[in-house]
C-alpha atoms as a PDB file:
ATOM      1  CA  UNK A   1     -33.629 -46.687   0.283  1.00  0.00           C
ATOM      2  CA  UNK A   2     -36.866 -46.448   2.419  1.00  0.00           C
ATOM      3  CA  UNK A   3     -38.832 -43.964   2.550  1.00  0.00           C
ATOM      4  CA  UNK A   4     -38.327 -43.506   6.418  1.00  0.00           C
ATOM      5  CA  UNK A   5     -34.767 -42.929   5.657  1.00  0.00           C
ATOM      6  CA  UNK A   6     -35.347 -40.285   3.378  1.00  0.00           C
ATOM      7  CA  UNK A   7     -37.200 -38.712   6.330  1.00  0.00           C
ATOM      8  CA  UNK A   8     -34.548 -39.215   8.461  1.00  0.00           C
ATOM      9  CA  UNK A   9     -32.225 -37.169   6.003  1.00  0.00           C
ATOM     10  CA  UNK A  10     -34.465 -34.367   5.676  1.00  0.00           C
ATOM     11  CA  UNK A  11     -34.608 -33.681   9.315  1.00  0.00           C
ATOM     12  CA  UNK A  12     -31.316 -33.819  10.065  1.00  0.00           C
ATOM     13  CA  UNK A  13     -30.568 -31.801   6.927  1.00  0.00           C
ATOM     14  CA  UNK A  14     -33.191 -29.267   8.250  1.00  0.00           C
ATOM     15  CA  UNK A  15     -31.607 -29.309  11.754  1.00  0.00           C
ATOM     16  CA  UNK A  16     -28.360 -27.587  10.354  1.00  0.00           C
ATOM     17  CA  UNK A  17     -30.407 -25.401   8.394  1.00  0.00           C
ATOM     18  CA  UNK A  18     -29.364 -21.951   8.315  1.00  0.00           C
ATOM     19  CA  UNK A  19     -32.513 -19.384   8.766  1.00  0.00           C
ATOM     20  CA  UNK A  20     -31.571 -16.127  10.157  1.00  0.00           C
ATOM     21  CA  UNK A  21     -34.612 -13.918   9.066  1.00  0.00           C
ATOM     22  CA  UNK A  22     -37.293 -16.733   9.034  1.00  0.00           C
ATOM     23  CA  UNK A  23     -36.643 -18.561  12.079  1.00  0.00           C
ATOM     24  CA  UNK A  24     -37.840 -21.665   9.682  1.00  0.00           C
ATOM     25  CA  UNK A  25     -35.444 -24.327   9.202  1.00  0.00           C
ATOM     26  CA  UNK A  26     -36.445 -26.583   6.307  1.00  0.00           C
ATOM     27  CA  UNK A  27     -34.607 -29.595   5.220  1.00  0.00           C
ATOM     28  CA  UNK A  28     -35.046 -32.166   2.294  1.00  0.00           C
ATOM     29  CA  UNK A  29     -33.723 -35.513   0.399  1.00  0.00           C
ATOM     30  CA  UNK A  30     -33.961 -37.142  -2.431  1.00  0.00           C
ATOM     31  CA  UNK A  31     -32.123 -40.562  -3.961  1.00  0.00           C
ATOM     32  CA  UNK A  32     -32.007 -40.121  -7.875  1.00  0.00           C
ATOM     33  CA  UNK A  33     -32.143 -42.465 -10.662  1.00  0.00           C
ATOM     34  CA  UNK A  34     -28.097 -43.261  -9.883  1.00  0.00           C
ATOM     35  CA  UNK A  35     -28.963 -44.089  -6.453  1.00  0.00           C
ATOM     36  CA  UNK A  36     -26.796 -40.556  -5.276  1.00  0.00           C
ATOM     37  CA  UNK A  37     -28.330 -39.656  -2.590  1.00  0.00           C
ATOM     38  CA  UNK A  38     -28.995 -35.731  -1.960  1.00  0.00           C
ATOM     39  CA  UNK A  39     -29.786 -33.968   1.384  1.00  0.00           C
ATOM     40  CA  UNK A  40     -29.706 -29.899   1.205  1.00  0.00           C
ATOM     41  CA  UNK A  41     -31.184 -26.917   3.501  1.00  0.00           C
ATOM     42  CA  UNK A  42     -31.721 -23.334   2.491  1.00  0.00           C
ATOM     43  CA  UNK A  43     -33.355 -20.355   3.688  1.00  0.00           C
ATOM     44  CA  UNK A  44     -33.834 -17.210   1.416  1.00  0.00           C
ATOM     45  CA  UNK A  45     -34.093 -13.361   2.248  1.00  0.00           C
ATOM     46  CA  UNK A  46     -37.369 -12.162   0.316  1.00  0.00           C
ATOM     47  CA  UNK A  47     -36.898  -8.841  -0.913  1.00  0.00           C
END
């Protein structure tokens, strides 16, 4: 896998990203060892 297409799975990981407090949508990718291929999103609450 590219490098551009890791890109390409971060932002559209980040544009379902759920950020109620922050207003900051983040989004990342990886592709492991295995070739699996990982996308995720996440926004936490500090307290």
């Amino acid at each position: 896998m590219t490098a551009e297409r890791l890109v390409e799975l971060a932002l559209q990981a980040r544009e379902h990203a759920y950020a109620p407090y922050s207003n900051f949508k983040m989004g990342a990718a990886l592709e492991a060892a295995s070739n699996a291929r990982h996308a995720a999103n996440a926004s936490f609450r500090g307290v």
